[in-house]
PDB file of N, CA and C in Angstrom:
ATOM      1  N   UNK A   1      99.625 103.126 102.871  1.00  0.00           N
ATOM      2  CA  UNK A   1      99.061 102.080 102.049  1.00  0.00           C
ATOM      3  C   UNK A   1      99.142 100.747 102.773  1.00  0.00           C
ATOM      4  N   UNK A   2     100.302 100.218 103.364  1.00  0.00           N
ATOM      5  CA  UNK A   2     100.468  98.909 103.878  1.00  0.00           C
ATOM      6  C   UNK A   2     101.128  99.191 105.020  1.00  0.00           C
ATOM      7  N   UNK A   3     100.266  99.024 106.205  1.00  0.00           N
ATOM      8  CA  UNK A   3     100.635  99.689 107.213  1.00  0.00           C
ATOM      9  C   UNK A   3     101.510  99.023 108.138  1.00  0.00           C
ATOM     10  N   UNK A   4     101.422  97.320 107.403  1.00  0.00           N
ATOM     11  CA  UNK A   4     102.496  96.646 108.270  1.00  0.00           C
ATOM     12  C   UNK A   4     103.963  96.706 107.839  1.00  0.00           C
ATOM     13  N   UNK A   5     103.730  97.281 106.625  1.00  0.00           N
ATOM     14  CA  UNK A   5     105.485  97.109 106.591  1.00  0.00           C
ATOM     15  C   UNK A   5     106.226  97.907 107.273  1.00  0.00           C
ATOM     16  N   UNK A   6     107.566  97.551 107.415  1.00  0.00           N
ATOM     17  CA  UNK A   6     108.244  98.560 108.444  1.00  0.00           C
ATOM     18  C   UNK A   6     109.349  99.345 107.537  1.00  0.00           C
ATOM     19  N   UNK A   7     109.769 100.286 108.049  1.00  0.00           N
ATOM     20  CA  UNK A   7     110.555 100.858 107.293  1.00  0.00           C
ATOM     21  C   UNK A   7     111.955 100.276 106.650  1.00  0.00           C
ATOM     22  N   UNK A   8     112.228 100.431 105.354  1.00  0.00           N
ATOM     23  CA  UNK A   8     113.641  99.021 105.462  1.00  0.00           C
ATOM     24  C   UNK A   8     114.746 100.033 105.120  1.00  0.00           C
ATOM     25  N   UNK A   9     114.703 101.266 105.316  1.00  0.00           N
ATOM     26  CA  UNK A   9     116.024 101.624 104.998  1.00  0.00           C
ATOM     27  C   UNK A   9     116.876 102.146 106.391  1.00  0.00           C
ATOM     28  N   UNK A  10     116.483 101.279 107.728  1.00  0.00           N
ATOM     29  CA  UNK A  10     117.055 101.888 108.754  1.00  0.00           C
ATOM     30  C   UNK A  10     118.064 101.060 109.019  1.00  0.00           C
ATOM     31  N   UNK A  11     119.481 101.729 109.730  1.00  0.00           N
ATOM     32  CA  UNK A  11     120.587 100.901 109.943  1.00  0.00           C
ATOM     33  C   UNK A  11     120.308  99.545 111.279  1.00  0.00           C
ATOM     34  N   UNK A  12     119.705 100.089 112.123  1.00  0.00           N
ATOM     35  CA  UNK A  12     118.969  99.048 113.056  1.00  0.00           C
ATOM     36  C   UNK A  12     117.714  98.495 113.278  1.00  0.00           C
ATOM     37  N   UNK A  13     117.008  97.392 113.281  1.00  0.00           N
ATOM     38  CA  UNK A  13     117.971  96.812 113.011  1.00  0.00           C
ATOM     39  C   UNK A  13     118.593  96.274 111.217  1.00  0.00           C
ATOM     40  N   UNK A  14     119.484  95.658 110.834  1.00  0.00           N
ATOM     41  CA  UNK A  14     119.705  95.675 109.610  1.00  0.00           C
ATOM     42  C   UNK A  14     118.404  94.958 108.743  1.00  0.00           C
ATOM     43  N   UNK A  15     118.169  95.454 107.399  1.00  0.00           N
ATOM     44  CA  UNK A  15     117.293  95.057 106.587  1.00  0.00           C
ATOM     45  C   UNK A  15     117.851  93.592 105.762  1.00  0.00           C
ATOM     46  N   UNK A  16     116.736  92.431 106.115  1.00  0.00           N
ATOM     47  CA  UNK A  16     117.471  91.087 105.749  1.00  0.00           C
ATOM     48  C   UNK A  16     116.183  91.017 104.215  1.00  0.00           C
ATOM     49  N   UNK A  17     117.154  89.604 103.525  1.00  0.00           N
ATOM     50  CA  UNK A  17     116.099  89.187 102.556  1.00  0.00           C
ATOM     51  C   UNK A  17     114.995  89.145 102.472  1.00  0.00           C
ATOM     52  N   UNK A  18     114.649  88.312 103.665  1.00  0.00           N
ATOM     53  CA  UNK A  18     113.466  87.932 104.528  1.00  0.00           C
ATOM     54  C   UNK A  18     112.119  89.648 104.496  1.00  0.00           C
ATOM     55  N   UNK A  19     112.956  90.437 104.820  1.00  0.00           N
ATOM     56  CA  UNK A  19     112.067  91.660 105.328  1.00  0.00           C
ATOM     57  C   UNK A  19     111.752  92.285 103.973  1.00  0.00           C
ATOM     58  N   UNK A  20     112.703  92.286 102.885  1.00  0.00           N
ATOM     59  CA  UNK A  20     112.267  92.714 101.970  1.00  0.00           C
ATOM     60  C   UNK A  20     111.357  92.054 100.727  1.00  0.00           C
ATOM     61  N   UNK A  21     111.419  90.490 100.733  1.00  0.00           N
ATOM     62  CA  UNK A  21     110.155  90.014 100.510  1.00  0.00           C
ATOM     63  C   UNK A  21     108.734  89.665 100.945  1.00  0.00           C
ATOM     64  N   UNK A  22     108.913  90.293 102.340  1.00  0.00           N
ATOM     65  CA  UNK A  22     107.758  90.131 103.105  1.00  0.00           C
ATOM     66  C   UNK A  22     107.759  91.382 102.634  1.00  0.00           C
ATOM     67  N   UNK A  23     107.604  92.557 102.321  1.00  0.00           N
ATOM     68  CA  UNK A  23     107.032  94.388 102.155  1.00  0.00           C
ATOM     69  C   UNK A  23     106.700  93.650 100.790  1.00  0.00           C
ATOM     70  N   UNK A  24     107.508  93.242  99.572  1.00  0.00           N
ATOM     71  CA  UNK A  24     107.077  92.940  98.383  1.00  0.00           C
ATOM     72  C   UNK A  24     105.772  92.372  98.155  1.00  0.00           C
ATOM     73  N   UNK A  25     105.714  91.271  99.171  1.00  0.00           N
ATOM     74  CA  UNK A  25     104.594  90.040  98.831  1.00  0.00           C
ATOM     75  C   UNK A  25     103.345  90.955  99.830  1.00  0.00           C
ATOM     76  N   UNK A  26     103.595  92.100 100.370  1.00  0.00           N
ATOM     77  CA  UNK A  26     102.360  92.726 100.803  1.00  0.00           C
ATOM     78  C   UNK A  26     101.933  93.686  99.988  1.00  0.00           C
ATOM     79  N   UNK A  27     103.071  94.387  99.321  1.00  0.00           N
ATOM     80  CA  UNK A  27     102.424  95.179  98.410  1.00  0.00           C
ATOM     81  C   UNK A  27     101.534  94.755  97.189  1.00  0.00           C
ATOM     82  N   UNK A  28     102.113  93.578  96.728  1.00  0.00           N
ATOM     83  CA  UNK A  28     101.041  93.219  95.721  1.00  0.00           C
ATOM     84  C   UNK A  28     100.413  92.494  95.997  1.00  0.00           C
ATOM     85  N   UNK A  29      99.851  91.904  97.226  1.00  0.00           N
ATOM     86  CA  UNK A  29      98.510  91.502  97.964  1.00  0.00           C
ATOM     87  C   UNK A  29      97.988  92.720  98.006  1.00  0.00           C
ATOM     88  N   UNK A  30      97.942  94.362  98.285  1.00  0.00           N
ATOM     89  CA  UNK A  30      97.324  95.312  98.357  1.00  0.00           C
ATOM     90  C   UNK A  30      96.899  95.991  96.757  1.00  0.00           C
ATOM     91  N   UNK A  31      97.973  95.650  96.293  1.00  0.00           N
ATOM     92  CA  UNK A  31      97.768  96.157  94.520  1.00  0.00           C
ATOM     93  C   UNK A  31      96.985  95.170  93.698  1.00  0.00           C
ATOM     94  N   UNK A  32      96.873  93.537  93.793  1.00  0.00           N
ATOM     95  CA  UNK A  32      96.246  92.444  93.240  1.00  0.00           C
ATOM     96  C   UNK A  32      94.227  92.847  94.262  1.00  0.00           C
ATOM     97  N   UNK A  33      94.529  93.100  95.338  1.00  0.00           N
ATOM     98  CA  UNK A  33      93.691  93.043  96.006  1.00  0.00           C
ATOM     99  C   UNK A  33      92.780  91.627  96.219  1.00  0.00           C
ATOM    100  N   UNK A  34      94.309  91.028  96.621  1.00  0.00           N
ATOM    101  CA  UNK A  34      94.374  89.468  96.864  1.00  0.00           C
ATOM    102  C   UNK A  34      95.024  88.776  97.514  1.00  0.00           C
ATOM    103  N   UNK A  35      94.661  88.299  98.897  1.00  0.00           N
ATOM    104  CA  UNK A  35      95.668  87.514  99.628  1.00  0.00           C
ATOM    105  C   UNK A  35      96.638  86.339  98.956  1.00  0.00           C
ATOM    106  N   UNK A  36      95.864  85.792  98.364  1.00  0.00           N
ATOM    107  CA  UNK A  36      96.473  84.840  97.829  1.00  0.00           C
ATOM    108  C   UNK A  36      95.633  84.445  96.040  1.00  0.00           C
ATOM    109  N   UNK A  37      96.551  84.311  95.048  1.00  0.00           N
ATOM    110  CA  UNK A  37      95.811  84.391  93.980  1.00  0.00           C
ATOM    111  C   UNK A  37      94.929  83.204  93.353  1.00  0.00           C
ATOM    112  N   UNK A  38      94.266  83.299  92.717  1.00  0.00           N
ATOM    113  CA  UNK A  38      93.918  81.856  91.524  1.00  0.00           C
ATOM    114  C   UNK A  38      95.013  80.898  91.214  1.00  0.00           C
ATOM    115  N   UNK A  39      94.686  79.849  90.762  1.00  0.00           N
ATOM    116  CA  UNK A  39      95.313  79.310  90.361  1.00  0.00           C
ATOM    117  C   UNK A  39      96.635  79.754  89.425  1.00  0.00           C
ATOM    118  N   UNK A  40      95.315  79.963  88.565  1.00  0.00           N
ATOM    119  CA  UNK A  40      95.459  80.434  87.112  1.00  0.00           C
ATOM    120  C   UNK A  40      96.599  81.874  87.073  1.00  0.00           C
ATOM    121  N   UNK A  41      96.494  82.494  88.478  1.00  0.00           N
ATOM    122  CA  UNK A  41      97.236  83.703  88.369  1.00  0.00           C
ATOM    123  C   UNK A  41      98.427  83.578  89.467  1.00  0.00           C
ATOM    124  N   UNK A  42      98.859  82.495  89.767  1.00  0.00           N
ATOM    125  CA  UNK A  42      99.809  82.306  90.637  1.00  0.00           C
ATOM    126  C   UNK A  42     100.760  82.693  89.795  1.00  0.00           C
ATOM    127  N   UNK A  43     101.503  82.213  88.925  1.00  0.00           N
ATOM    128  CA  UNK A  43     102.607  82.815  88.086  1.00  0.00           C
ATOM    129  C   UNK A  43     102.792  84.053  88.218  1.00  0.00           C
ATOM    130  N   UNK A  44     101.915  84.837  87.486  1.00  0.00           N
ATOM    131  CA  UNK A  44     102.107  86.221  87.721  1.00  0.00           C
ATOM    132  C   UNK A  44     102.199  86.877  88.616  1.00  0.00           C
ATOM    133  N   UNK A  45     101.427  86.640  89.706  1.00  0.00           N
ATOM    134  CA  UNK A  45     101.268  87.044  91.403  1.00  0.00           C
ATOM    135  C   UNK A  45     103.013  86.774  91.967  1.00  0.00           C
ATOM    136  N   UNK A  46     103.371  85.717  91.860  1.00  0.00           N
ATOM    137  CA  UNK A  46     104.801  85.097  92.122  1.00  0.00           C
ATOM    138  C   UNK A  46     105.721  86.006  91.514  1.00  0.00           C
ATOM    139  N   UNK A  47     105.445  86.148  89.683  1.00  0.00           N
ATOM    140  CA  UNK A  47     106.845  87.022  89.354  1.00  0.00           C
ATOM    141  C   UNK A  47     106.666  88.652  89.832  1.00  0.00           C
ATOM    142  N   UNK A  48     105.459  89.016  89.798  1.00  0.00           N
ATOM    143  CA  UNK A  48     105.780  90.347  90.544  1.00  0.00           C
ATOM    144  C   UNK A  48     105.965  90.413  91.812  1.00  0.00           C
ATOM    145  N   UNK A  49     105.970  89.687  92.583  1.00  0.00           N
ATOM    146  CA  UNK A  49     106.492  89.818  94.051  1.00  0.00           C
ATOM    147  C   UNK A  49     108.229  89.279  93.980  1.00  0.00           C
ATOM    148  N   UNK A  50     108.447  88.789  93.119  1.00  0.00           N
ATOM    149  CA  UNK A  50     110.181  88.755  92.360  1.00  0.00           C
ATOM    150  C   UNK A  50     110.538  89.980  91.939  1.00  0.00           C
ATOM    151  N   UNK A  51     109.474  90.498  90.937  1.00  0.00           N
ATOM    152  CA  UNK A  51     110.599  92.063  90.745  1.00  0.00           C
ATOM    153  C   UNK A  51     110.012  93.372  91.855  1.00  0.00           C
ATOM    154  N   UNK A  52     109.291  93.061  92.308  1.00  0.00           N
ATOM    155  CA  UNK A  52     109.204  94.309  93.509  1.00  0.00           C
ATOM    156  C   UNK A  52     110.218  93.556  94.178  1.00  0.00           C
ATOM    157  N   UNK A  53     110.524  92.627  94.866  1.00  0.00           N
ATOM    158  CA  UNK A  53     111.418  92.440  95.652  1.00  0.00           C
ATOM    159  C   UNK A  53     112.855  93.137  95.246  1.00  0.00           C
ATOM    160  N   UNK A  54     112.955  92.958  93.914  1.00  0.00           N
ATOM    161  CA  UNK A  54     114.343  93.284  93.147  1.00  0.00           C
ATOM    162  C   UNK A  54     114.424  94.270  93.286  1.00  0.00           C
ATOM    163  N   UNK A  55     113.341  95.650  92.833  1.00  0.00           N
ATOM    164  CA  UNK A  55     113.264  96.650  92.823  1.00  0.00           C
ATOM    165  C   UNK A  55     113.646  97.510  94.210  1.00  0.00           C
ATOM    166  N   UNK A  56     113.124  97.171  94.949  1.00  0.00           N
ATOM    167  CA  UNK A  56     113.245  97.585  96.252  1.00  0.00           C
ATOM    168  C   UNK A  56     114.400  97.397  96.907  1.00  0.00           C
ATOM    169  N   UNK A  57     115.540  96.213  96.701  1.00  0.00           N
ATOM    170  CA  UNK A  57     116.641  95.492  96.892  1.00  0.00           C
ATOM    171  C   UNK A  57     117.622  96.811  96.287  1.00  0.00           C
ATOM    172  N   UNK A  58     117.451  97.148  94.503  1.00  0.00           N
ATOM    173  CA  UNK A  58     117.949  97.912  94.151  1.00  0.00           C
ATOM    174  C   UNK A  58     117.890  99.116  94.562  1.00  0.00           C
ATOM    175  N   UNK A  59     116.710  99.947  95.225  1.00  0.00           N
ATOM    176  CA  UNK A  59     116.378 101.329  95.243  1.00  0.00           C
ATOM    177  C   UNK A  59     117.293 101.595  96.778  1.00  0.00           C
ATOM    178  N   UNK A  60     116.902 100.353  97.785  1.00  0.00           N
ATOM    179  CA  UNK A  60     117.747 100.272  98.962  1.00  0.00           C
ATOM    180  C   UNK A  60     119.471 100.580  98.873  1.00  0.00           C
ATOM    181  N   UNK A  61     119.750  99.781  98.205  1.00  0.00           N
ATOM    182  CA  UNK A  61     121.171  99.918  97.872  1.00  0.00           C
ATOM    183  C   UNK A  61     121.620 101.093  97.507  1.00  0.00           C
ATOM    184  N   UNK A  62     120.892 101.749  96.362  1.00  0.00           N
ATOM    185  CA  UNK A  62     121.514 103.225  95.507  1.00  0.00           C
ATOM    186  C   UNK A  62     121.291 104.606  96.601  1.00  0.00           C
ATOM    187  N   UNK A  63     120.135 103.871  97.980  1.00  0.00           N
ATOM    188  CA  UNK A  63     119.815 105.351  99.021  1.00  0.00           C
ATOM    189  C   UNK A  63     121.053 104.891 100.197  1.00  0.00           C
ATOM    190  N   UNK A  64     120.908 103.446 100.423  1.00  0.00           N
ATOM    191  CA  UNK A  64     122.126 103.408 101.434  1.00  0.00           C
ATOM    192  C   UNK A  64     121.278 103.448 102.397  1.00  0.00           C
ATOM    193  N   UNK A  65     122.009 103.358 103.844  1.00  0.00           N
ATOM    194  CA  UNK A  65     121.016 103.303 104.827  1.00  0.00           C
ATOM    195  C   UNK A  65     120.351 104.785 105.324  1.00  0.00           C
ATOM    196  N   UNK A  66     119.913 105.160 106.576  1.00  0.00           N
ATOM    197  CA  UNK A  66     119.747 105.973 107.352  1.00  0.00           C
ATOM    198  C   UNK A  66     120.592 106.294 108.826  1.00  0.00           C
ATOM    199  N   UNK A  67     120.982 107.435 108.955  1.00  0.00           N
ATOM    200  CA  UNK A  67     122.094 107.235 110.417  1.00  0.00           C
ATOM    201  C   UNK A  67     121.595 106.363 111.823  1.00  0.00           C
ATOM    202  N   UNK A  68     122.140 105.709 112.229  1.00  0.00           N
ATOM    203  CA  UNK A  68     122.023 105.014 113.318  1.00  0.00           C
ATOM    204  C   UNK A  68     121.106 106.089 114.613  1.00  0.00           C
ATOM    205  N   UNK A  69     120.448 105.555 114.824  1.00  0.00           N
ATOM    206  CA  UNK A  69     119.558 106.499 116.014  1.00  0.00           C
ATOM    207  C   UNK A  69     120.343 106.928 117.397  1.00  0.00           C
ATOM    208  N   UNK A  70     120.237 108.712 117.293  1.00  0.00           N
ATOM    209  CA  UNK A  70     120.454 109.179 118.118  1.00  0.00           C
ATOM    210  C   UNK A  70     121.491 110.434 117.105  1.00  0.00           C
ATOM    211  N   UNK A  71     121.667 109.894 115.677  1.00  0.00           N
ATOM    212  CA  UNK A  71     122.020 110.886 114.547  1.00  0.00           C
ATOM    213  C   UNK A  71     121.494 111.843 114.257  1.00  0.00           C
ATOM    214  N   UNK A  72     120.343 111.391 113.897  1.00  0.00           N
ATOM    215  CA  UNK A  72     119.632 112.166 113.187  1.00  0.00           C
ATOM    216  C   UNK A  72     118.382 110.943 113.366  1.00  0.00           C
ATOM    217  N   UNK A  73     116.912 112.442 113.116  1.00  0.00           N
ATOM    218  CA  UNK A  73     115.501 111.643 113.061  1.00  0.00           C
ATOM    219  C   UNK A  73     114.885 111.268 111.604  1.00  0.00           C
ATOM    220  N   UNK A  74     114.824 110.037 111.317  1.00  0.00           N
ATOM    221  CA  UNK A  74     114.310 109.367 110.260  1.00  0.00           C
ATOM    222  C   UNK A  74     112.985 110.335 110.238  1.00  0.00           C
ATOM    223  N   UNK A  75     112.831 110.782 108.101  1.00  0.00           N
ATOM    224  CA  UNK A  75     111.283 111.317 108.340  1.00  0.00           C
ATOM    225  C   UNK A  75     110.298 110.568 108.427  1.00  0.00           C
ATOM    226  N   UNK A  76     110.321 108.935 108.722  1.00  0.00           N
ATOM    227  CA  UNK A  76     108.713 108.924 109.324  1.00  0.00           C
ATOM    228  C   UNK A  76     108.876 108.766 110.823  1.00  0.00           C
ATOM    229  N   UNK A  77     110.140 109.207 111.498  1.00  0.00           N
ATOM    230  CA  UNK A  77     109.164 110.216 112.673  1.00  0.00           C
ATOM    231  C   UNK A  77     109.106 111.337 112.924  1.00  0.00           C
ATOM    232  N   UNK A  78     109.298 112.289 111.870  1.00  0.00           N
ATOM    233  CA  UNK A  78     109.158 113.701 111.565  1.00  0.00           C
ATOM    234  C   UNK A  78     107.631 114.075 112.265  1.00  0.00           C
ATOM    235  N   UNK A  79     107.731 115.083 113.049  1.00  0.00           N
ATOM    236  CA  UNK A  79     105.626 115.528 113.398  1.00  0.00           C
ATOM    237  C   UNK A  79     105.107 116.060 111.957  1.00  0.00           C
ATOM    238  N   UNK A  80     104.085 115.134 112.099  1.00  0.00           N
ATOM    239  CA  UNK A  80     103.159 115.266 110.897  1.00  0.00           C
ATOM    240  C   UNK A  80     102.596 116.938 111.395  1.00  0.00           C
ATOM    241  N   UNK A  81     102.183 117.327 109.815  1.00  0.00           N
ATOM    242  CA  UNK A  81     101.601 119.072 109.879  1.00  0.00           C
ATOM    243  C   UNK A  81     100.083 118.616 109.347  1.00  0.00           C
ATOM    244  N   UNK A  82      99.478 119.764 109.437  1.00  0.00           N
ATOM    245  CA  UNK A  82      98.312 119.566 109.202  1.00  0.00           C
ATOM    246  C   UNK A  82      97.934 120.128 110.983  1.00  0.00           C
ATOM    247  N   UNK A  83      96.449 119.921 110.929  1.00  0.00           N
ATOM    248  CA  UNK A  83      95.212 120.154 112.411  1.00  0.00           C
ATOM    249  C   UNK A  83      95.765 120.296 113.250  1.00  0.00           C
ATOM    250  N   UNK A  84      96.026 121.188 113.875  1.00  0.00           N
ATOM    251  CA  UNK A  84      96.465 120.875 115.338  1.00  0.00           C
ATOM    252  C   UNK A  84      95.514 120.013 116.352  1.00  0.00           C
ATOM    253  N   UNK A  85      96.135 119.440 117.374  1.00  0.00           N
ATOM    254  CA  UNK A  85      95.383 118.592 117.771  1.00  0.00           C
ATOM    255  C   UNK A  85      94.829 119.451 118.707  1.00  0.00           C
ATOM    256  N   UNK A  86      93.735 118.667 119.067  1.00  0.00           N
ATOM    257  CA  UNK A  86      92.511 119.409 120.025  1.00  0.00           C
ATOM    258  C   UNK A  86      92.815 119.156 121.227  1.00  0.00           C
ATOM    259  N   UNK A  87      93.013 120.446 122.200  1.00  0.00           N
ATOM    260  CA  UNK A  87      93.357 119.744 123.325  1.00  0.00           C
ATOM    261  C   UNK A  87      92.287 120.368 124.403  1.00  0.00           C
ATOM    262  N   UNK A  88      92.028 119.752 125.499  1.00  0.00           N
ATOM    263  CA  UNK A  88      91.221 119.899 126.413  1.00  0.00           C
ATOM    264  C   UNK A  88      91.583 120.728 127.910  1.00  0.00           C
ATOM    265  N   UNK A  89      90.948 121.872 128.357  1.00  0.00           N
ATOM    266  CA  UNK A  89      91.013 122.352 129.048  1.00  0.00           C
ATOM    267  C   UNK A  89      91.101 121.769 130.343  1.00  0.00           C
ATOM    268  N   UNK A  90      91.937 122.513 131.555  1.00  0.00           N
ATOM    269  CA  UNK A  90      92.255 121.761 133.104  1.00  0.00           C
ATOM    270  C   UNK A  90      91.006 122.110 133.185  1.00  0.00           C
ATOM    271  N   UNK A  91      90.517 120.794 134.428  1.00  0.00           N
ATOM    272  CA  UNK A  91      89.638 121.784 135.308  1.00  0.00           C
ATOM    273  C   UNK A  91      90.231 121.586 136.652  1.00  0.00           C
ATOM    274  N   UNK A  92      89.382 122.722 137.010  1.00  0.00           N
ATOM    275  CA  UNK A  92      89.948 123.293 138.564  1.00  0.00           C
ATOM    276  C   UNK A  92      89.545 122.232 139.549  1.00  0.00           C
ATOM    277  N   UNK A  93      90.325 122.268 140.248  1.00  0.00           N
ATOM    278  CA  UNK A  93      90.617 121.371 141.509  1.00  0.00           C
ATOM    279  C   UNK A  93      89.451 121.166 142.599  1.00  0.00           C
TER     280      UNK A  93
END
């Protein structure tokens, strides 16, 4: 969905305030389908990028982090399934 955010539950580097209201304030630029709102809808635009922030703050906390790399592989870099990829024959020399 929001392809810039980065993952925030990894131990390195640590997940700051900063990172988790920047994923918030992108998600509901993708859900408002609005960079920036109306006037008229700034309030609202503002408090939900307050409780996604919260939300996410909370959901972080209750999962805890992920093992430090070289532990174990986080699943988004698990190999995706699905097609195998197409691969192309040598040619001869």
């Amino acid at each position: 969905m929001c392809r810039s955010i980065r993952p925030l539950r990894t131990a390195e580097p640590p997940t700051t305030d900063g990172d988790v209201r920047a994923a918030a304030l992108q998600y509901v630029r993708k859900v408002s389908g609005s960079r920036t709102p109306a006037r008229r809808d700034a309030a609202a635009f503002d408090a939900a990028i307050e409780e996604v922030a919260a939300a996410t703050a909370r959901l972080l906390a209750a999962f805890g982090t992920l093992p430090v790399s070289g532990e174990a592989t986080p699943p988004a870099l698990w190999p995706r399934s699905g097609r195998p990829r197409r691969t192309t024959p040598e040619r001869p020399a």
